[in-house]
C-alpha atoms as a PDB file:
ATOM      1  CA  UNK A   1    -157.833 -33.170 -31.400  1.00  0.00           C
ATOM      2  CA  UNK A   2    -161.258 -33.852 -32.856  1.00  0.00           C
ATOM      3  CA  UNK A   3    -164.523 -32.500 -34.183  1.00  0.00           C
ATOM      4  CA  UNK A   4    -165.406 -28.710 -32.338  1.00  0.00           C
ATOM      5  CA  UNK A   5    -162.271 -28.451 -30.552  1.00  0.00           C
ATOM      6  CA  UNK A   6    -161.630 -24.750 -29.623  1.00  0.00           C
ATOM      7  CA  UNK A   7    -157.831 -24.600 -30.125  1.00  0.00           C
ATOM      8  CA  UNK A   8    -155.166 -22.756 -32.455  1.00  0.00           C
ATOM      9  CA  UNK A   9    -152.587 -20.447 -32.137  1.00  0.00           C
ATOM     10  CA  UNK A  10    -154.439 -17.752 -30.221  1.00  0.00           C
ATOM     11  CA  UNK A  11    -157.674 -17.934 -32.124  1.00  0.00           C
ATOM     12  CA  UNK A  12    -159.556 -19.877 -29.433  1.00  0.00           C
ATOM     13  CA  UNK A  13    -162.760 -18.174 -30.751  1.00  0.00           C
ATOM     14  CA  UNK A  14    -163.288 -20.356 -33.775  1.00  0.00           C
ATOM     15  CA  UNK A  15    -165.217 -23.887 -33.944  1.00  0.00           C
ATOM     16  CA  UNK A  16    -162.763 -25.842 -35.538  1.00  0.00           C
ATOM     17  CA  UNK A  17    -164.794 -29.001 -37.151  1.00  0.00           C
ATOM     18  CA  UNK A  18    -162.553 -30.048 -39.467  1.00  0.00           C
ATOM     19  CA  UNK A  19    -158.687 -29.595 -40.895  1.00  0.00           C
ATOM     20  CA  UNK A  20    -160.129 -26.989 -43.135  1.00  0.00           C
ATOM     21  CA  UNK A  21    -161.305 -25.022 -40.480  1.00  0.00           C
ATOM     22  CA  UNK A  22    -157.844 -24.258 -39.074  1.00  0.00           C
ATOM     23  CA  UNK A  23    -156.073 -21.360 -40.496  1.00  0.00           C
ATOM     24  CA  UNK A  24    -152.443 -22.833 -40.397  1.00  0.00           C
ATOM     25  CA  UNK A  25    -154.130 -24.741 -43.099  1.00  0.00           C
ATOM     26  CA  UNK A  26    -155.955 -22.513 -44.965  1.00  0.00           C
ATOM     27  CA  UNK A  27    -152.888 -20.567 -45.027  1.00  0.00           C
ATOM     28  CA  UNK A  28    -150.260 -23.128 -46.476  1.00  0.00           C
ATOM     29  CA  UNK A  29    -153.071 -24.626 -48.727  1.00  0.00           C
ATOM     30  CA  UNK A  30    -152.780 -20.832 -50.306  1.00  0.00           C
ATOM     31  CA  UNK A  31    -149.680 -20.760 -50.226  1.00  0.00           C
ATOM     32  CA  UNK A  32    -149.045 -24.016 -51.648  1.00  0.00           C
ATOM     33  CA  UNK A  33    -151.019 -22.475 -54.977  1.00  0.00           C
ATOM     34  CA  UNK A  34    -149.265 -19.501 -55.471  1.00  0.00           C
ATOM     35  CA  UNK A  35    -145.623 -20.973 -55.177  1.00  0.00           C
ATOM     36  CA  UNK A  36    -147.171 -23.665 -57.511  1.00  0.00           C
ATOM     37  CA  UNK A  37    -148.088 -21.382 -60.134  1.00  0.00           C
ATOM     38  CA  UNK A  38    -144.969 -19.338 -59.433  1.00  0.00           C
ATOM     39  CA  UNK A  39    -143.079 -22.836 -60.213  1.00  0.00           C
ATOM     40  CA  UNK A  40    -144.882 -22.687 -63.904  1.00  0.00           C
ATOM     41  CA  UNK A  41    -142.810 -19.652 -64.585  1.00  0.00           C
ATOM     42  CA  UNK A  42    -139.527 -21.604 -64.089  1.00  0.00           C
ATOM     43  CA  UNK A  43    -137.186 -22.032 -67.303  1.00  0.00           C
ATOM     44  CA  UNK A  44    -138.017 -25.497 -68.936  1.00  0.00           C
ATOM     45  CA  UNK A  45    -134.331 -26.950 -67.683  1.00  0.00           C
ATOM     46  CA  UNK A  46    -135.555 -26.348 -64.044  1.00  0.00           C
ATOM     47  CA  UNK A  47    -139.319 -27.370 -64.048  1.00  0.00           C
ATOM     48  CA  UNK A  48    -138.248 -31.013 -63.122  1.00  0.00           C
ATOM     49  CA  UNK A  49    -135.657 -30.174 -60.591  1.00  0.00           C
ATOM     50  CA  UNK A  50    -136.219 -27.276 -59.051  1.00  0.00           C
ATOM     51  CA  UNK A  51    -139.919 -26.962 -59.853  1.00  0.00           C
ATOM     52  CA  UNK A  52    -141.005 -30.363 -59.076  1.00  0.00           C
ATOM     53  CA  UNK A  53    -139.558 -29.575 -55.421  1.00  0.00           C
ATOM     54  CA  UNK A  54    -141.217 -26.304 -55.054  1.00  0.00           C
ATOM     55  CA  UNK A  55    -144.322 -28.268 -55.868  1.00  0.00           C
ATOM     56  CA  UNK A  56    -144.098 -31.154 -54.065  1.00  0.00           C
ATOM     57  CA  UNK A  57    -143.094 -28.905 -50.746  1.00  0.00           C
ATOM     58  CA  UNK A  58    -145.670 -26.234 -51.047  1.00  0.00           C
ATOM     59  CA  UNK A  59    -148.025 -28.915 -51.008  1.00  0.00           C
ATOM     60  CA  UNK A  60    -146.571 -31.121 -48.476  1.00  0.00           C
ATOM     61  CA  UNK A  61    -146.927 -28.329 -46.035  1.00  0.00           C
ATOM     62  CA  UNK A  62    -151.171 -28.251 -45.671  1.00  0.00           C
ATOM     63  CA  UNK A  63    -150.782 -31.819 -46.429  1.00  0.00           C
ATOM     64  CA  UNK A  64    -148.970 -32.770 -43.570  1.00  0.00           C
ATOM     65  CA  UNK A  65    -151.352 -29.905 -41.392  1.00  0.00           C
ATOM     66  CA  UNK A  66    -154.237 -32.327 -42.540  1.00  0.00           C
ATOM     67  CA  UNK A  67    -152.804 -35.719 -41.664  1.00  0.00           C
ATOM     68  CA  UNK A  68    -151.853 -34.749 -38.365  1.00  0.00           C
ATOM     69  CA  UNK A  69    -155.310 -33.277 -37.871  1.00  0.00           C
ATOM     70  CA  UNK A  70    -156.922 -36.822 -38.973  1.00  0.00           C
ATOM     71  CA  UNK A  71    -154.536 -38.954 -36.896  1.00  0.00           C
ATOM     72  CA  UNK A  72    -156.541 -38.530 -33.482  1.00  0.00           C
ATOM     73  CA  UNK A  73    -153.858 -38.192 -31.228  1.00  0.00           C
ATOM     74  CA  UNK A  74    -152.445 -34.487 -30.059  1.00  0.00           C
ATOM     75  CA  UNK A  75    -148.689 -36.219 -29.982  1.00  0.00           C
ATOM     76  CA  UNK A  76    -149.330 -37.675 -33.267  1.00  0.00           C
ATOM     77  CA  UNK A  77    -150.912 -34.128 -34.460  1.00  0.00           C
ATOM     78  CA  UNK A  78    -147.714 -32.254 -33.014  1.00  0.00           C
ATOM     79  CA  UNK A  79    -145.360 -34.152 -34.813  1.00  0.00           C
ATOM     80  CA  UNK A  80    -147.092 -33.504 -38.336  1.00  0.00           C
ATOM     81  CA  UNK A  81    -147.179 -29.827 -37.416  1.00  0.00           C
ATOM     82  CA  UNK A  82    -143.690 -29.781 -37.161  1.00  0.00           C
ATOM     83  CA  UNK A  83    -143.223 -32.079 -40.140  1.00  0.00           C
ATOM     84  CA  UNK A  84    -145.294 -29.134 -41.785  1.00  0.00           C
ATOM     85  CA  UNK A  85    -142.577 -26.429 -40.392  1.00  0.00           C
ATOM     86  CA  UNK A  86    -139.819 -28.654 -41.833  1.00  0.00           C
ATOM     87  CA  UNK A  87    -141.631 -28.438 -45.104  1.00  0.00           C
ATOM     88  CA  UNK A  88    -142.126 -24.573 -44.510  1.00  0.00           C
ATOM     89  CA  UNK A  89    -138.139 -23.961 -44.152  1.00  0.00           C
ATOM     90  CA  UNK A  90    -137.105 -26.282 -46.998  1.00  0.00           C
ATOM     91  CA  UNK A  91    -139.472 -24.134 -48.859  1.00  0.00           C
ATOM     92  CA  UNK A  92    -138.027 -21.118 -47.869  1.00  0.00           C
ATOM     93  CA  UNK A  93    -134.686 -22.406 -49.162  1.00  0.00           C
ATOM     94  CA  UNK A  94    -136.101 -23.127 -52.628  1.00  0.00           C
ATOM     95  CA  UNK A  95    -137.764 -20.127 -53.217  1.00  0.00           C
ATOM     96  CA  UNK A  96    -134.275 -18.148 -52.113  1.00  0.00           C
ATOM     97  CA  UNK A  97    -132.296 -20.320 -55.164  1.00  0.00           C
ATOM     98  CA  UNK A  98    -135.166 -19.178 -57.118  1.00  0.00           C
ATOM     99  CA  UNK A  99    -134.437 -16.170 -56.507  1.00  0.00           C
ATOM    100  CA  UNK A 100    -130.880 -15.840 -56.252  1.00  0.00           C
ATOM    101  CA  UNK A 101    -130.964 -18.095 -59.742  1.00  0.00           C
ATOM    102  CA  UNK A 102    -132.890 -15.308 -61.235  1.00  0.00           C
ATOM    103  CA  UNK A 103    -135.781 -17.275 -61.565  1.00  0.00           C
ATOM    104  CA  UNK A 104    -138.480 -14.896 -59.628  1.00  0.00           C
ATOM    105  CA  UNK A 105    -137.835 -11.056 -59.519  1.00  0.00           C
ATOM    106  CA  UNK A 106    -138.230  -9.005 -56.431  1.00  0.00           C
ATOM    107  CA  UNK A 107    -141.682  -8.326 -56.078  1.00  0.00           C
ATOM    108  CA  UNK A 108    -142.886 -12.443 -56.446  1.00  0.00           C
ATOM    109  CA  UNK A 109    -139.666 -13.193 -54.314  1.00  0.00           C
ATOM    110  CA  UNK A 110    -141.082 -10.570 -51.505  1.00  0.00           C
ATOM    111  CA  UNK A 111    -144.939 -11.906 -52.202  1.00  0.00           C
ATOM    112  CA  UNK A 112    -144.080 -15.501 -51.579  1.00  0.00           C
ATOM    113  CA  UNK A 113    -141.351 -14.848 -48.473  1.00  0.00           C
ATOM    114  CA  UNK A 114    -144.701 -12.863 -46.810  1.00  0.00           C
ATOM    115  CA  UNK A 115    -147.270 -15.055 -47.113  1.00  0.00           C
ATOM    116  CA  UNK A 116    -144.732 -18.265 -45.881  1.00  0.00           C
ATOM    117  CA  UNK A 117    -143.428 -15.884 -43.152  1.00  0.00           C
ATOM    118  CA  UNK A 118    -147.184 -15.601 -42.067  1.00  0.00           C
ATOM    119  CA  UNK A 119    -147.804 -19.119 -42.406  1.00  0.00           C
ATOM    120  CA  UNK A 120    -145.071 -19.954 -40.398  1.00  0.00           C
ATOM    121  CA  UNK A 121    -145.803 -17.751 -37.873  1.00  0.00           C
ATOM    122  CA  UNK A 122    -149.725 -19.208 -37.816  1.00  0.00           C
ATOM    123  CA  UNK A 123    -148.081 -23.132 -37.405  1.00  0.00           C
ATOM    124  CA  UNK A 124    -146.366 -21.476 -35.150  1.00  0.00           C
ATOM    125  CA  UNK A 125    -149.023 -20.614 -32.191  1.00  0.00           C
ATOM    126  CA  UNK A 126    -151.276 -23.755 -33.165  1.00  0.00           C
ATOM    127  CA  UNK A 127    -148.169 -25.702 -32.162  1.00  0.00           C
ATOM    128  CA  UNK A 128    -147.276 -23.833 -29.488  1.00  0.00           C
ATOM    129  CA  UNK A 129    -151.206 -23.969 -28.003  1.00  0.00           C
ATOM    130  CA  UNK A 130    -151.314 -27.734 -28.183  1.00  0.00           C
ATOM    131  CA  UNK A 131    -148.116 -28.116 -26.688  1.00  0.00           C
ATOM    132  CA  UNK A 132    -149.177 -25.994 -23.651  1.00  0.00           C
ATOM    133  CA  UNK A 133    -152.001 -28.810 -23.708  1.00  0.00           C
ATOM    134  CA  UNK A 134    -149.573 -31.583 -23.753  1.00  0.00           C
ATOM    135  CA  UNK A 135    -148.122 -29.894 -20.621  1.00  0.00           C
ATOM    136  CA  UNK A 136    -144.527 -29.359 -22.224  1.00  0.00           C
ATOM    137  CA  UNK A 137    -143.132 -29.050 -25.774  1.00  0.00           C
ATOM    138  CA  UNK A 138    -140.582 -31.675 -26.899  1.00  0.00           C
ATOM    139  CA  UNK A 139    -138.132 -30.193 -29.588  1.00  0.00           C
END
């Protein structure tokens, strides 16, 4: 993938010129924010466990959408994607001991399940479409 390619997830419309331009990213990049600030909310004995995961995920998840975007290669750029999706899940888990813990009530619980749910589903289609590209998907 490079500069003006055309492709992701379904929104083939779209001039993509750089990572930011791709909505998986823009996506977990918010996302990454709000479960950080969510993470400030944590009791004090679980800002440095728990917290410091939910961080360090949410974060690793447009991170990882970004270096596979600046690697060059579509293989290479698959793999990060999926990296990415690894990051989403583990994320998911975290934010269901959060909740389970007591740590976020209902409604943040529900905000922050969404908004992954949608970025998952965005990773999703841009994997999906540059698989198709590849001619196959490998698992």
């Amino acid at each position: 993938m490079g500069p003006r390619d055309r492709v992701e997830g379904g929104d083939t419309d779209r001039v993509v010129r750089t990572y930011r331009d791709l909505v998986a990213w823009q996506k977990a990049y918010e996302l990454g924010l709000e479960v950080s600030r969510s993470a400030r909310s944590l009791p004090a004995e679980e800002r440095f466990g728990l917290g410091s995961q939910l961080r360090r995920g949410a974060v690793s998840v447009a991170s990882n959408i970004a270096e596979g975007y600046g690697r060059g290669g579509r293989a290479d750029y698959v793999r990060f994607l999926k990296v990415a999706r690894g990051s989403l899940y583990e994320l998911e888990t975290q934010l269901s001991f959060c909740f389970d813990l007591g740590y976020h009530d209902a409604a943040v619980h529900e905000h922050l399940r969404v908004k992954l749910q949608e970025c998952e589903r965005v990773l999703a289609g841009l994997i999906r479409s540059l698989e198709r590209l590849n001619g196959g998907s490998n698992p």
